[in-house]
N, C-alpha and C. Protein backbone atom coordinates (compact mmCIF):
# COMPACT_ATOMS: atom_id res chain seq x y z
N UNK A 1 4.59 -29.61 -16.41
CA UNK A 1 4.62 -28.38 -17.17
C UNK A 1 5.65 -27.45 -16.57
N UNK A 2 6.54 -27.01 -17.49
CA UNK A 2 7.74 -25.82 -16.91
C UNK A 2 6.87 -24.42 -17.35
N UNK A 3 7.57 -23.69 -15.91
CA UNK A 3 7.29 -22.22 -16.00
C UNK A 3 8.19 -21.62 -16.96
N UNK A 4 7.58 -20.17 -17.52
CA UNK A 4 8.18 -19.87 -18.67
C UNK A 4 8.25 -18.52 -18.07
N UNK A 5 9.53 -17.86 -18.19
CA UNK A 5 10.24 -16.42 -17.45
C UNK A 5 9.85 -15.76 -18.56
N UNK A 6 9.04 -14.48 -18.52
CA UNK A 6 8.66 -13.69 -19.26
C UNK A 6 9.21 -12.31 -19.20
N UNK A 7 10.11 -11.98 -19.82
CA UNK A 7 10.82 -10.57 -19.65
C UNK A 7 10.42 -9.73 -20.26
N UNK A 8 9.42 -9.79 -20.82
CA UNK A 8 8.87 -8.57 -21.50
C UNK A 8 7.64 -8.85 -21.90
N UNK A 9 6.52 -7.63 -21.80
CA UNK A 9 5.43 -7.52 -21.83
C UNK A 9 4.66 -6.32 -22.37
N UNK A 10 3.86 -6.57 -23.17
CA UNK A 10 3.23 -5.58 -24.13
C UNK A 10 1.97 -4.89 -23.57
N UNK A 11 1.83 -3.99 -23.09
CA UNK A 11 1.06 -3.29 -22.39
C UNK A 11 -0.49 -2.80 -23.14
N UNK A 12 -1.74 -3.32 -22.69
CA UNK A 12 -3.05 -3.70 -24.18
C UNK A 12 -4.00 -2.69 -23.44
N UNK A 13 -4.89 -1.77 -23.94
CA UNK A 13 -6.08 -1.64 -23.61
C UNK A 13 -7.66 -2.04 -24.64
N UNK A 14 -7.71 -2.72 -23.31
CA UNK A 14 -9.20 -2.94 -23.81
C UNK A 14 -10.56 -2.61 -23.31
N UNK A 15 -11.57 -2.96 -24.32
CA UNK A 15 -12.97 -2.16 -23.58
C UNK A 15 -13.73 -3.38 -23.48
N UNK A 16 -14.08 -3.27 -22.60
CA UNK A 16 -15.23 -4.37 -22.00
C UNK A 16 -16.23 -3.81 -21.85
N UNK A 17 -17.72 -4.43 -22.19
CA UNK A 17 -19.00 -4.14 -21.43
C UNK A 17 -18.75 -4.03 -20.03
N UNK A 18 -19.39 -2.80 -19.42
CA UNK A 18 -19.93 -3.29 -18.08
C UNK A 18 -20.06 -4.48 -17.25
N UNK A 19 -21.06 -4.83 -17.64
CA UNK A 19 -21.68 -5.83 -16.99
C UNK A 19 -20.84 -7.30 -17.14
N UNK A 20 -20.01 -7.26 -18.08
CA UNK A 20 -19.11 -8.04 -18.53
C UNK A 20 -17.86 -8.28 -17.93
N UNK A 21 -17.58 -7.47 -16.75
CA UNK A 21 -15.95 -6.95 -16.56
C UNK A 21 -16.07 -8.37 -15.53
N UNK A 22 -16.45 -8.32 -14.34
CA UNK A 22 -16.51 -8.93 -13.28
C UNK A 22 -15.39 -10.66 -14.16
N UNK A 23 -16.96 -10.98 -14.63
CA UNK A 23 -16.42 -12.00 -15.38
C UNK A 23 -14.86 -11.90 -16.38
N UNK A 24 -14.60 -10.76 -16.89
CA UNK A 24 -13.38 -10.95 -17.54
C UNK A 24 -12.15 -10.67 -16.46
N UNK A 25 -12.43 -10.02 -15.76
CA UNK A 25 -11.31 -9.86 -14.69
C UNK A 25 -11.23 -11.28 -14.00
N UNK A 26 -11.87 -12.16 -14.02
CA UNK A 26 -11.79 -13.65 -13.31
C UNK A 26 -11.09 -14.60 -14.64
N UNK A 27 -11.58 -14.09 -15.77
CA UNK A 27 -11.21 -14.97 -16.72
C UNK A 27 -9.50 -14.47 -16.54
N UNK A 28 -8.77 -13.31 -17.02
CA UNK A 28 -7.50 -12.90 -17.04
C UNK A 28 -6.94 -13.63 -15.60
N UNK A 29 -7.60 -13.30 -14.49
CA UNK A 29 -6.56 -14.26 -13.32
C UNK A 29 -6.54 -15.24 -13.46
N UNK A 30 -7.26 -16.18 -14.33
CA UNK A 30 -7.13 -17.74 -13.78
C UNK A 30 -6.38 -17.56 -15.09
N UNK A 31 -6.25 -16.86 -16.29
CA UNK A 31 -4.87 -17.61 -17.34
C UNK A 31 -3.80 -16.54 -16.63
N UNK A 32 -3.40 -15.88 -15.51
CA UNK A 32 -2.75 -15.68 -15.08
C UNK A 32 -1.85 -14.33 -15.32
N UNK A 33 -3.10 -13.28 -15.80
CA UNK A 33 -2.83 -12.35 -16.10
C UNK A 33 -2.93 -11.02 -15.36
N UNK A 34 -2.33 -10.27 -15.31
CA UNK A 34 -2.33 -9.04 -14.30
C UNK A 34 -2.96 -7.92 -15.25
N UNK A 35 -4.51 -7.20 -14.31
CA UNK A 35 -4.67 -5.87 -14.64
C UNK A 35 -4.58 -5.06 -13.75
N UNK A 36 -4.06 -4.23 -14.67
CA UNK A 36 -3.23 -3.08 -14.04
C UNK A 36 -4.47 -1.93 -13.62
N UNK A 37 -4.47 -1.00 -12.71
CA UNK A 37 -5.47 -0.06 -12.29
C UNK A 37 -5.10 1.13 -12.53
N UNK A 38 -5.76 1.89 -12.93
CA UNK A 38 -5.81 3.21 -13.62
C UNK A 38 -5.09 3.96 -13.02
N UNK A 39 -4.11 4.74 -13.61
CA UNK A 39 -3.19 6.08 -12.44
C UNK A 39 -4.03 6.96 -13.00
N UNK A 40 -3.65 7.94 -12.13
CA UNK A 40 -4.10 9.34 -11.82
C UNK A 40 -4.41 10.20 -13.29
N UNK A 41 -3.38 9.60 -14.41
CA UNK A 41 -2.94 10.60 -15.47
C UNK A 41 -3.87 10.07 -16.60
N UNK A 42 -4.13 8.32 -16.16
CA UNK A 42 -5.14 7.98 -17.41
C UNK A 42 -6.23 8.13 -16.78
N UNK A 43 -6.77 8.34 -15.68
CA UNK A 43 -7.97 9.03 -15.37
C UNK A 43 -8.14 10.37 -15.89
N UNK A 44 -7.81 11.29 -15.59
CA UNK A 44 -7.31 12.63 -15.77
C UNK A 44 -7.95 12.56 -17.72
N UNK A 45 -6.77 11.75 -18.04
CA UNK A 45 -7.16 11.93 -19.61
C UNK A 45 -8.54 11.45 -20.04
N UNK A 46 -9.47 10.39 -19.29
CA UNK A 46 -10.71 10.15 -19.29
C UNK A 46 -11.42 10.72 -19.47
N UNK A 47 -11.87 11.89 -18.01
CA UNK A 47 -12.01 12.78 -17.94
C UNK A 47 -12.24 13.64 -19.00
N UNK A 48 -10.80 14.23 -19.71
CA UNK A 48 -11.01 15.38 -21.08
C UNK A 48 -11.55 14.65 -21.76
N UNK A 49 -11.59 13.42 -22.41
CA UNK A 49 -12.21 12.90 -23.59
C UNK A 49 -13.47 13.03 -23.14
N UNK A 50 -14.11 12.96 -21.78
CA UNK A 50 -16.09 12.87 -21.66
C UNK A 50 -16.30 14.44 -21.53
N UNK A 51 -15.15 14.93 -21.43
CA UNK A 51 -16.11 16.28 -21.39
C UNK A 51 -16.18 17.09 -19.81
N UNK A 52 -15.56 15.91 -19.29
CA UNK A 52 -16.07 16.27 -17.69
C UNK A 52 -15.03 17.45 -17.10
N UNK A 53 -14.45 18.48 -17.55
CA UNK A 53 -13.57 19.32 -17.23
C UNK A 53 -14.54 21.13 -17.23
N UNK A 54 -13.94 21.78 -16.67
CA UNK A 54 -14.44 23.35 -16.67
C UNK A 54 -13.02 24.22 -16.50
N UNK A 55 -13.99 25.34 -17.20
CA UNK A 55 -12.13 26.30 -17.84
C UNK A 55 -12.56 27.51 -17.07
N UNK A 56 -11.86 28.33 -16.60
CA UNK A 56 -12.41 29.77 -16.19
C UNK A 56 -11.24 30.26 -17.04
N UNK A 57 -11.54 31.75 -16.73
CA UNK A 57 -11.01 33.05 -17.06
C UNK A 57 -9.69 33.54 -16.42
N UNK A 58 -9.67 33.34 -15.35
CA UNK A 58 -8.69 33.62 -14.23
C UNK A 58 -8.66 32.68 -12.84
N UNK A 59 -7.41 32.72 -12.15
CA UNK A 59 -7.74 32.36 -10.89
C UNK A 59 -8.98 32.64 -10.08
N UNK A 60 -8.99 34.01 -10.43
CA UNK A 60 -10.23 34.54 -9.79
C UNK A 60 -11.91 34.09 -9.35
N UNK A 61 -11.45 34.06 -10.86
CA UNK A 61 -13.26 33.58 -11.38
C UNK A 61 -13.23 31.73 -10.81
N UNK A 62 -11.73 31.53 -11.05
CA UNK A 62 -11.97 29.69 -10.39
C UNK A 62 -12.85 29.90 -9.25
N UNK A 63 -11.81 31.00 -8.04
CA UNK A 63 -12.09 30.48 -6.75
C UNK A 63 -13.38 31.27 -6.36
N UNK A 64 -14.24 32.23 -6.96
CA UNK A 64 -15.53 32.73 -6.95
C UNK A 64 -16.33 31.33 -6.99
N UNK A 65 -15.96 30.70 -8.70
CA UNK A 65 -16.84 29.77 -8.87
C UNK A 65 -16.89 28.48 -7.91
N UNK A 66 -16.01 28.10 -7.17
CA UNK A 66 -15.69 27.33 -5.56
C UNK A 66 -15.95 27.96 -4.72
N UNK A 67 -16.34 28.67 -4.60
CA UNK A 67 -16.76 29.24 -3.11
C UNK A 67 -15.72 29.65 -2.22
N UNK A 68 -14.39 29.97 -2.80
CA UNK A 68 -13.08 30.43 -1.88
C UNK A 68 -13.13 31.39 -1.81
């Protein structure tokens, strides 16, 4: 079997069950596929979509509400 040079690659997201991942992350390495791990910015955007963010008023009120 010849290796096949792949110069380009289409970048996919998908959703997996939970409990499901372990197993699909073993399935993608053995057909020899790379997943990629979350940067900072698609976390970040996670984040706003659940909701998990807080807004203040001012600097002020941030660093009151932190304890600075």
């Amino acid at each position: 079997m010849q290796a096949v040079a792949v110069d380009q690659y289409e970048r996919l997201t998908v959703h997996v069950p939970r409990f499901e991942a372990k197993r699909f992350r073993a399935i993608m390495k053995a057909l020899g596929f790379e997943i990629e791990k979350k940067n900072a910015i698609d976390r970040a955007l996670d984040d706003i979509e659940a909701g998990r963010v807080t807004t203040y008023a001012s600097a002020d009120e941030m660093c009151k509400a932190l304890g600075i």
